[in-house]
N, C-alpha and C. Protein backbone atom coordinates (compact mmCIF):
# COMPACT_ATOMS: atom_id res chain seq x y z
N UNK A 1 112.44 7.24 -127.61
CA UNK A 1 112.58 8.30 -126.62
C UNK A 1 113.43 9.42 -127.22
N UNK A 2 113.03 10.66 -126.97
CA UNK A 2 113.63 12.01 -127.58
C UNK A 2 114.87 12.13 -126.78
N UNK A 3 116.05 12.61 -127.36
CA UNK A 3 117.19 12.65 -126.87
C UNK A 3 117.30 14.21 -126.51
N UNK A 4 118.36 14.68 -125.82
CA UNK A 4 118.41 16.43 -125.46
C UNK A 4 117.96 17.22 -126.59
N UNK A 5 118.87 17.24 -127.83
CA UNK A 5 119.07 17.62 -129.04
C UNK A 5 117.36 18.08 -129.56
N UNK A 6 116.97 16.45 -129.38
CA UNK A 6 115.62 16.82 -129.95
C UNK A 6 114.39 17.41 -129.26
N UNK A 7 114.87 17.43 -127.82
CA UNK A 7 113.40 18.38 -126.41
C UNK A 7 113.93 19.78 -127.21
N UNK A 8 115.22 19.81 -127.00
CA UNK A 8 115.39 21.69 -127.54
C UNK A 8 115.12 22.33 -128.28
N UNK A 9 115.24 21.47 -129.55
CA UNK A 9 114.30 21.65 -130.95
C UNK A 9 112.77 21.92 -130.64
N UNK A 10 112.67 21.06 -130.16
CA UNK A 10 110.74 20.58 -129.75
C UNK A 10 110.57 22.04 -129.19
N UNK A 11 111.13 22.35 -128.06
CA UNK A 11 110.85 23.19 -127.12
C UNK A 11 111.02 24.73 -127.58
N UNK A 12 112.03 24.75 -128.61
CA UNK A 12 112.79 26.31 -129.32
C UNK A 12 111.45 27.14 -130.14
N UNK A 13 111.11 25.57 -130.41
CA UNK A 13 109.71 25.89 -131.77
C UNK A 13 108.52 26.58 -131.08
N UNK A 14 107.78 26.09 -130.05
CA UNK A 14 106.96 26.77 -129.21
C UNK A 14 107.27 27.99 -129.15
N UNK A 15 105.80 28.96 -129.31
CA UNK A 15 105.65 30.73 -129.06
C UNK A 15 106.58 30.93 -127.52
N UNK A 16 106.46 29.98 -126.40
CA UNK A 16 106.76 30.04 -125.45
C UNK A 16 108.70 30.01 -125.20
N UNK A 17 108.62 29.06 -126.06
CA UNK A 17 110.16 28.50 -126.03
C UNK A 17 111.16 29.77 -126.55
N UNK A 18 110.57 30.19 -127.76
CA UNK A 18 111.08 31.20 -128.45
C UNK A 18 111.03 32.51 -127.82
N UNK A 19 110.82 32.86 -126.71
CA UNK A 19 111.31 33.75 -126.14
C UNK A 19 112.56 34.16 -125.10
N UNK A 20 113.18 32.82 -125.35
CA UNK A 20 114.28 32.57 -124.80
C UNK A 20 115.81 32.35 -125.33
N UNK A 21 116.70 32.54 -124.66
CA UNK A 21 118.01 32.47 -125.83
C UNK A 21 118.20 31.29 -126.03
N UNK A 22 119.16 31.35 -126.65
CA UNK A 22 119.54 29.37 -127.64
C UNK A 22 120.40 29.07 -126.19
N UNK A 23 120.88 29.63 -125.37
CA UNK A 23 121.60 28.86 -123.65
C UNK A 23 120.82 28.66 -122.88
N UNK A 24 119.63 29.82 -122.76
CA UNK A 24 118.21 29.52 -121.61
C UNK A 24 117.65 28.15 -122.33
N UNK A 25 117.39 28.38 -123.72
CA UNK A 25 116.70 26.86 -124.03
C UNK A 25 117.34 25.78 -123.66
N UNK A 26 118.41 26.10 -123.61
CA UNK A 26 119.14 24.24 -123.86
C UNK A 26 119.45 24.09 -122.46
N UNK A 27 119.41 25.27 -121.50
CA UNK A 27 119.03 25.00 -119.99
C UNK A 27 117.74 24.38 -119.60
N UNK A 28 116.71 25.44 -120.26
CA UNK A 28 115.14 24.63 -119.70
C UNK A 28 115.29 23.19 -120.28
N UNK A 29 115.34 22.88 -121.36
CA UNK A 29 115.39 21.70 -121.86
C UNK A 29 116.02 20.04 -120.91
N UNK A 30 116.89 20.63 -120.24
CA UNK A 30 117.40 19.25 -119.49
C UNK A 30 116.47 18.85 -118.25
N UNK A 31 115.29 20.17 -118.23
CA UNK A 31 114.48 19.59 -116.92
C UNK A 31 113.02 18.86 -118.00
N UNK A 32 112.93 19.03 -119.16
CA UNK A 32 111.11 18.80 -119.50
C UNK A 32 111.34 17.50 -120.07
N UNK A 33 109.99 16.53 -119.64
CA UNK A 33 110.24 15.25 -120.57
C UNK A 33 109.02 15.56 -121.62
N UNK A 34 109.49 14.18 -122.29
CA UNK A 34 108.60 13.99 -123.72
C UNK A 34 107.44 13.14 -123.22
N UNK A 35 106.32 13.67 -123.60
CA UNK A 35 105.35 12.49 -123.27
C UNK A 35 104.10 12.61 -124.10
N UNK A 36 103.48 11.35 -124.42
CA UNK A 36 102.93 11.04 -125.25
C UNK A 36 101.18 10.59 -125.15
N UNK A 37 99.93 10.91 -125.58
CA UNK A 37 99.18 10.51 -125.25
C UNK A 37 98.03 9.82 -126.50
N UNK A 38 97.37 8.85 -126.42
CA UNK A 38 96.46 8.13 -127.83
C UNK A 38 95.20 9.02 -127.46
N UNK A 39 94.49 8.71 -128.79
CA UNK A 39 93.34 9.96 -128.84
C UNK A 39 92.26 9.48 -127.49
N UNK A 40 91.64 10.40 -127.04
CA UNK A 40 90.97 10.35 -125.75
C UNK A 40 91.14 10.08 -124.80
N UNK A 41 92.62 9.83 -124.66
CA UNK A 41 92.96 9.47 -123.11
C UNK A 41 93.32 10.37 -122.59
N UNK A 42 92.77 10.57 -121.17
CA UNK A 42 92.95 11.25 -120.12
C UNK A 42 94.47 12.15 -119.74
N UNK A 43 94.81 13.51 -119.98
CA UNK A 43 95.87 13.86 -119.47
C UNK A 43 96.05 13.80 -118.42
N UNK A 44 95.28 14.65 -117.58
CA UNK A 44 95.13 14.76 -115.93
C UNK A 44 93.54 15.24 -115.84
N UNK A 45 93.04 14.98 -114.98
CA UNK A 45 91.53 15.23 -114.30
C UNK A 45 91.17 16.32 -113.34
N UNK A 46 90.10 17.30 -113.66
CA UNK A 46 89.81 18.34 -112.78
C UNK A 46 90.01 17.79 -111.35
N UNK A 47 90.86 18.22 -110.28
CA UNK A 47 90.79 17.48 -108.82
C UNK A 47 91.64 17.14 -108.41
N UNK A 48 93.15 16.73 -109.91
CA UNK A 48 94.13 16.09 -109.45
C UNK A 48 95.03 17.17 -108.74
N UNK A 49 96.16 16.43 -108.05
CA UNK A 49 96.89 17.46 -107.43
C UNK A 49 98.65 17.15 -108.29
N UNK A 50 98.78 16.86 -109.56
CA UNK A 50 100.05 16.92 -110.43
C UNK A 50 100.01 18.47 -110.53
N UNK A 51 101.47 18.65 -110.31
CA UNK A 51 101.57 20.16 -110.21
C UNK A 51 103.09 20.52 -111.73
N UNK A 52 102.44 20.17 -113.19
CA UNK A 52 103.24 20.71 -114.10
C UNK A 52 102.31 21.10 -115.02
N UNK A 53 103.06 21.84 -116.05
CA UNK A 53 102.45 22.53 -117.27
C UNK A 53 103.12 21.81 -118.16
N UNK A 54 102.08 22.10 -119.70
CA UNK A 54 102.54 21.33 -120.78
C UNK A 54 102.73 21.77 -121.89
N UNK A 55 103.46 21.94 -122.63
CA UNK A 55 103.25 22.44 -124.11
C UNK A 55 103.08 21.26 -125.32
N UNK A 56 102.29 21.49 -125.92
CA UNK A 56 101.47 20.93 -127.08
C UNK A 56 102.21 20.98 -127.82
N UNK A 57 103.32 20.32 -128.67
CA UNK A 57 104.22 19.48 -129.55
C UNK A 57 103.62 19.26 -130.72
N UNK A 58 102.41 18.33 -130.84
CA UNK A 58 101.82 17.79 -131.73
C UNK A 58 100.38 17.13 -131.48
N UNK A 59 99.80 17.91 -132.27
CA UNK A 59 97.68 17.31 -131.63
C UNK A 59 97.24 18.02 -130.92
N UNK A 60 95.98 17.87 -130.55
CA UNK A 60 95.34 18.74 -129.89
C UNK A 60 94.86 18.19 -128.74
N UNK A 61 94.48 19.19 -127.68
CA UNK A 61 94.26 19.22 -126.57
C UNK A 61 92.73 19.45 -125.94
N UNK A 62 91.98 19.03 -125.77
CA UNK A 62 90.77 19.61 -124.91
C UNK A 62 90.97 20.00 -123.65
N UNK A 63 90.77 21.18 -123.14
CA UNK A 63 90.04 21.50 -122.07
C UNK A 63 88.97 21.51 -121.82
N UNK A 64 88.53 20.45 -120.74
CA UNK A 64 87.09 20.54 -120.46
C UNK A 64 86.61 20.81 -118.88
N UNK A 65 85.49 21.06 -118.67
CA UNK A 65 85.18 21.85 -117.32
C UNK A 65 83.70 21.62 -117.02
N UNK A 66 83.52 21.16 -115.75
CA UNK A 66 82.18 20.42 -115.41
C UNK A 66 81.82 19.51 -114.87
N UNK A 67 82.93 18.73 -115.30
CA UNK A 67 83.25 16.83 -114.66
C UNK A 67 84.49 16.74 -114.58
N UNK A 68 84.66 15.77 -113.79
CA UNK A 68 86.20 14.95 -113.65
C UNK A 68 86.72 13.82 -114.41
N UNK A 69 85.82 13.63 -115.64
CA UNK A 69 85.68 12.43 -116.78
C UNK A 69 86.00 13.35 -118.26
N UNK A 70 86.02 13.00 -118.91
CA UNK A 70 85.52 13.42 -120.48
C UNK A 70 84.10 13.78 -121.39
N UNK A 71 83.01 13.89 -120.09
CA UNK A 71 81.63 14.25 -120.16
C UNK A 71 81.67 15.71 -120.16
N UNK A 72 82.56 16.35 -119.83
CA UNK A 72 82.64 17.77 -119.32
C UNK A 72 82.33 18.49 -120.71
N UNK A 73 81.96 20.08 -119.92
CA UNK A 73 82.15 20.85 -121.47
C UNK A 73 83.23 21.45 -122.05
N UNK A 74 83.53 21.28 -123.08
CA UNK A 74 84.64 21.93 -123.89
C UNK A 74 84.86 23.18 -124.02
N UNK A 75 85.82 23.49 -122.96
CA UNK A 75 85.85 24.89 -123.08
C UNK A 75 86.97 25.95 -124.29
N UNK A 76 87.84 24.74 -124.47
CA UNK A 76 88.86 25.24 -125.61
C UNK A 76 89.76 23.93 -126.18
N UNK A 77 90.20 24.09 -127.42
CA UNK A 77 91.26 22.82 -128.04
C UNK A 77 92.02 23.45 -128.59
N UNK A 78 93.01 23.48 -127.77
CA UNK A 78 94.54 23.70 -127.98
C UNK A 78 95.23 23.06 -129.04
N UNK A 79 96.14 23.34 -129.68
CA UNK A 79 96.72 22.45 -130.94
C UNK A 79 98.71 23.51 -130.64
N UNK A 80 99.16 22.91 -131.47
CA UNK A 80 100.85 22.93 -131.42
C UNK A 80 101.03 24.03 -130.60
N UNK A 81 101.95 24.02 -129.95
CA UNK A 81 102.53 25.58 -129.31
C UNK A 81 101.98 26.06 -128.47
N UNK A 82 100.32 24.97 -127.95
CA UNK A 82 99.88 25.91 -126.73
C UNK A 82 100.34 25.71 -125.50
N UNK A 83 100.63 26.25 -124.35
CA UNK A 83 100.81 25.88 -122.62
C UNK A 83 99.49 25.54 -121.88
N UNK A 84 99.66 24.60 -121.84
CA UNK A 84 98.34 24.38 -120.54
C UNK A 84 98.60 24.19 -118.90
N UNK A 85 98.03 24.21 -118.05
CA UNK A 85 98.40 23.69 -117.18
C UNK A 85 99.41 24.40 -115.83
N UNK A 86 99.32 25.65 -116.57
CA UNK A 86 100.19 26.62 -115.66
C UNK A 86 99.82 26.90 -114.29
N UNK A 87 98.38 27.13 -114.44
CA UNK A 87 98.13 27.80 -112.94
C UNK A 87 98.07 26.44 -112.05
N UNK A 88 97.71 25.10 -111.96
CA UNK A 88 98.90 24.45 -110.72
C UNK A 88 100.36 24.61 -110.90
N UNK A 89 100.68 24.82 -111.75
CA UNK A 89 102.33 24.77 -112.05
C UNK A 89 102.88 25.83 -110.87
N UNK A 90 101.73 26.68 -110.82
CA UNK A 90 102.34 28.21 -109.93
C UNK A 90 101.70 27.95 -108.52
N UNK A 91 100.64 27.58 -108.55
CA UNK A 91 99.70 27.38 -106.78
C UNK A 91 99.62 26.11 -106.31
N UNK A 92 100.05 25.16 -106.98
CA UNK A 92 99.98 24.11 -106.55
C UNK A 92 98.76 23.62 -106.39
N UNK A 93 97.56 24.33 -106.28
CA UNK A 93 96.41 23.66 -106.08
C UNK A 93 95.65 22.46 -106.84
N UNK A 94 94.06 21.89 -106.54
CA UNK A 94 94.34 21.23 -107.32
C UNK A 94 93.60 21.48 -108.86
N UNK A 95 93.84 20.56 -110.01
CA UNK A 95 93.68 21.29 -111.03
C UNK A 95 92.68 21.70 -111.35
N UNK A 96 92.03 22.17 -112.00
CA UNK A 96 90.79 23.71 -112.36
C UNK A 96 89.93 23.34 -113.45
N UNK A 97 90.37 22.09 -114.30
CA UNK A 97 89.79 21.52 -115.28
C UNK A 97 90.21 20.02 -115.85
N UNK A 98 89.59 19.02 -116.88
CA UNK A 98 90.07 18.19 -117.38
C UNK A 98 90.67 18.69 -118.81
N UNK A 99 91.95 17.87 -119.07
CA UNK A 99 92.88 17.84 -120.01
C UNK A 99 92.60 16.50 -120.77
N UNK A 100 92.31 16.25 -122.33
CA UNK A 100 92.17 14.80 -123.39
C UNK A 100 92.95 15.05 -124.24
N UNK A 101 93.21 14.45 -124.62
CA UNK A 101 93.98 14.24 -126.25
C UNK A 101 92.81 14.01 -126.98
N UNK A 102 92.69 14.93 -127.77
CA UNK A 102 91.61 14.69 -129.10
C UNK A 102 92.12 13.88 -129.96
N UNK A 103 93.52 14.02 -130.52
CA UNK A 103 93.96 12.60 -131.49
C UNK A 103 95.26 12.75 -130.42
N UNK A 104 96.63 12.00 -131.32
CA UNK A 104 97.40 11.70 -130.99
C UNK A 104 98.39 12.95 -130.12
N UNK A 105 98.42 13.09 -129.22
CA UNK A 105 99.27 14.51 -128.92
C UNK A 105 100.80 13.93 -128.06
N UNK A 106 102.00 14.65 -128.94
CA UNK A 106 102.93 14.87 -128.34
C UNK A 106 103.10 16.51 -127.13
N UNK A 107 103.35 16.11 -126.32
CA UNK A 107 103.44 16.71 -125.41
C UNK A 107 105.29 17.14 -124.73
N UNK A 108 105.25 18.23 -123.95
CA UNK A 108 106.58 18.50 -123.19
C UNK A 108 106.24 18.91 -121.81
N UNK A 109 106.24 18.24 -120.53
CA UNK A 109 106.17 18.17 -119.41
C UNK A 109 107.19 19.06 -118.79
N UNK A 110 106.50 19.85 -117.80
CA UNK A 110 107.43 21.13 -116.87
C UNK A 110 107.41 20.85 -115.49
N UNK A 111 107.42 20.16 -114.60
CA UNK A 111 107.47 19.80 -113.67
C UNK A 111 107.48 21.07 -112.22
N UNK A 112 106.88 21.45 -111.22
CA UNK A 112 107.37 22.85 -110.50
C UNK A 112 108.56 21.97 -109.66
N UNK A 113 108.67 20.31 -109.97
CA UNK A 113 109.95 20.14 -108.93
C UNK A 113 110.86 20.48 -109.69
N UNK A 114 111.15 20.82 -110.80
CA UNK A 114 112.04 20.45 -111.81
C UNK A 114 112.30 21.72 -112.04
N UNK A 115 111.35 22.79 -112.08
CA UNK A 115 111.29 24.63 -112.02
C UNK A 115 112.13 24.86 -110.95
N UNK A 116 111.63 24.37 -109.73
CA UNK A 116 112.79 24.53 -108.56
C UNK A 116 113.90 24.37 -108.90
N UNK A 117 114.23 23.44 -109.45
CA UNK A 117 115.82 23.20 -109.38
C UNK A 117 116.58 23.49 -110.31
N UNK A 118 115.61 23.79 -111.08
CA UNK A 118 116.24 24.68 -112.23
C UNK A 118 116.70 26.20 -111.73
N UNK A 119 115.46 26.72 -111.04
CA UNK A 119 115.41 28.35 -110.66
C UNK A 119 116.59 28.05 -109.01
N UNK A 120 116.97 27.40 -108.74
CA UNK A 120 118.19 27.07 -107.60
C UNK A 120 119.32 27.05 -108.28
N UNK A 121 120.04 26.73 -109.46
CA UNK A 121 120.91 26.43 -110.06
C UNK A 121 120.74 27.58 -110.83
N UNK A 122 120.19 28.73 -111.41
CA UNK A 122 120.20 29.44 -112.53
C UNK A 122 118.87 30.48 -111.98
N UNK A 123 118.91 31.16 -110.51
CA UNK A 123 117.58 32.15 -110.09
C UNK A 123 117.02 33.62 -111.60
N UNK A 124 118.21 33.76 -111.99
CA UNK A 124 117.73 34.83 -113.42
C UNK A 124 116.38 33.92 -114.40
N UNK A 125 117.20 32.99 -114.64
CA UNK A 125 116.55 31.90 -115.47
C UNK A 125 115.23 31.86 -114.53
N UNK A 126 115.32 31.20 -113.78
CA UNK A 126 113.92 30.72 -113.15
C UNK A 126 113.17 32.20 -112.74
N UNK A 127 113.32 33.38 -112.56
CA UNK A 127 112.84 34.58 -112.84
C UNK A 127 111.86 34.80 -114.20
N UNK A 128 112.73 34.55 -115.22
CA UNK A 128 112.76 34.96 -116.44
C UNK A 128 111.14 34.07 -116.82
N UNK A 129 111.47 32.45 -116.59
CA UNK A 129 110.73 31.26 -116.46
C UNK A 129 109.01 32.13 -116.04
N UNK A 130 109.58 32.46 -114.68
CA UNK A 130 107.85 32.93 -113.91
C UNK A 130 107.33 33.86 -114.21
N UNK A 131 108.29 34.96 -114.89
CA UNK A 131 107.34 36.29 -115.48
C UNK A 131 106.87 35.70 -116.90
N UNK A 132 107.48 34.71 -117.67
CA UNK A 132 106.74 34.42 -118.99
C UNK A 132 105.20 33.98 -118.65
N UNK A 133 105.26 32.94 -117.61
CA UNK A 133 104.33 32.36 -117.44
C UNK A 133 103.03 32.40 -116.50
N UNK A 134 103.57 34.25 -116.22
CA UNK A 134 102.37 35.06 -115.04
C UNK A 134 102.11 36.10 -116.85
N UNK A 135 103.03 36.33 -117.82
CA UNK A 135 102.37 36.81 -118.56
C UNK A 135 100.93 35.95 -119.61
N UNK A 136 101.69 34.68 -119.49
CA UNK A 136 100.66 33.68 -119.84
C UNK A 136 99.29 34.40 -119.02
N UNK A 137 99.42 33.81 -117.91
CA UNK A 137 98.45 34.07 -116.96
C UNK A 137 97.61 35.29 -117.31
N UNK A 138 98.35 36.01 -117.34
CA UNK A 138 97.62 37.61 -117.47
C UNK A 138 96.92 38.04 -118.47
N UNK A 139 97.50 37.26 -120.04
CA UNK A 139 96.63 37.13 -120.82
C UNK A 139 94.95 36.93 -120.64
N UNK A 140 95.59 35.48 -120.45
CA UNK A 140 94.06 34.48 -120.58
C UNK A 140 92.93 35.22 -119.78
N UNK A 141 93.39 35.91 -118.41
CA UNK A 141 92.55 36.51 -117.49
C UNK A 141 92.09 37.55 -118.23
N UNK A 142 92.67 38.48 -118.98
CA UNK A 142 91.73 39.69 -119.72
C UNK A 142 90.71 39.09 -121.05
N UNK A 143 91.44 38.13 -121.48
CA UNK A 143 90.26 37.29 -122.16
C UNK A 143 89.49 36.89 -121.75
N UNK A 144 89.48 36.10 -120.83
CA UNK A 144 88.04 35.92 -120.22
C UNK A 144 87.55 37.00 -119.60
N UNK A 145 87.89 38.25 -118.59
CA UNK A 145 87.45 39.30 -118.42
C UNK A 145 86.27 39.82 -119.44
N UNK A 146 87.06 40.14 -120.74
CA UNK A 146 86.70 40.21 -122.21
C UNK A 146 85.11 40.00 -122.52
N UNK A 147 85.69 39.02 -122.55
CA UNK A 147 84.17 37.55 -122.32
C UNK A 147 83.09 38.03 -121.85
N UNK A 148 83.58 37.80 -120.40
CA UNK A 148 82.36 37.70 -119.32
C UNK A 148 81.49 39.26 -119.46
N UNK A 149 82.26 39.89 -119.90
CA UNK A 149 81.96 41.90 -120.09
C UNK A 149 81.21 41.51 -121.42
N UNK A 150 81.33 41.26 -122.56
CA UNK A 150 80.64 40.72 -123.64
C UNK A 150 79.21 39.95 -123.25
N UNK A 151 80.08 39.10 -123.20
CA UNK A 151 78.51 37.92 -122.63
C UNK A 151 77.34 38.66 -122.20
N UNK A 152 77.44 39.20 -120.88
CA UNK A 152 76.86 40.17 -120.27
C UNK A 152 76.22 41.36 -121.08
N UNK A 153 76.25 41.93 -121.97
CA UNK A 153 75.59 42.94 -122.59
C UNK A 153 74.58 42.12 -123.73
């Protein structure tokens, strides 16, 4: 099991993490756990209602979309440093796609109970937290925008 020392490290290294100071990190850090998954097993399933995001540590990730199994289609494979999993993190709804481990993936779990009580104890922080991760958001949406405007011609 990863001790503080080593989530902060884990967590500093991420594109995501690194936009934060060396005190915000070692704040976010006491809410995310370490977690671990063997190749093809199931993260979470299009349908579920787990409401955290994840950053990709080590291995890669499928997103797939179509089914609630591992039959689905592959819509992207994430590898070190990516976030998945944000938009329940923010609506709570339920999730929008299936998540696999293609091989071995270390993972860092964000919990929105754990965002709460983080953003209750430290509201700048948990500010700081939701505009990174509506910029996430905002990305991906003009990419696929992108896309769908492409595709289309």
């Amino acid at each position: 099991m990863a001790d503080g020392e080593e989530i902060i490290a884990m967590f500093g290294k991420t594109p995501w993490g690194s936009a934060f100071t060396q005190e915000e990190t070692n704040a976010i850090a006491q809410y995310l756990r370490l977690q671990t998954h063997e190749p093809g097993e199931c993260i979470f399933q299009e349908g579920d209602l787990n409401n955290y995001m994840a950053f990709v540590i080590d291995g890669h990730v499928d997103i797939l979309k179509g089914s609630s199994d591992s039959s689905g289609r592959i819509i992207v494979t994430l590898s070190r440093g990516a976030l998945f999993g944000e938009m329940t993190f923010i609506d709570d709804a339920p999730r929008s796609a299936t998540a696999t481990a293609r091989d071995k993936v270390t993972l860092l779990i964000f919990s929105a109970e754990s965002f709460e009580e983080l953003a209750a104890a430290n509201p700048a922080l948990g500010l700081k937290i939701m505009r990174k991760t509506a910029n996430i958001i905002c990305q991906r949406l003009r990419l696929t925008t992108f896309q769908l405007v492409y595709l289309r011609k």
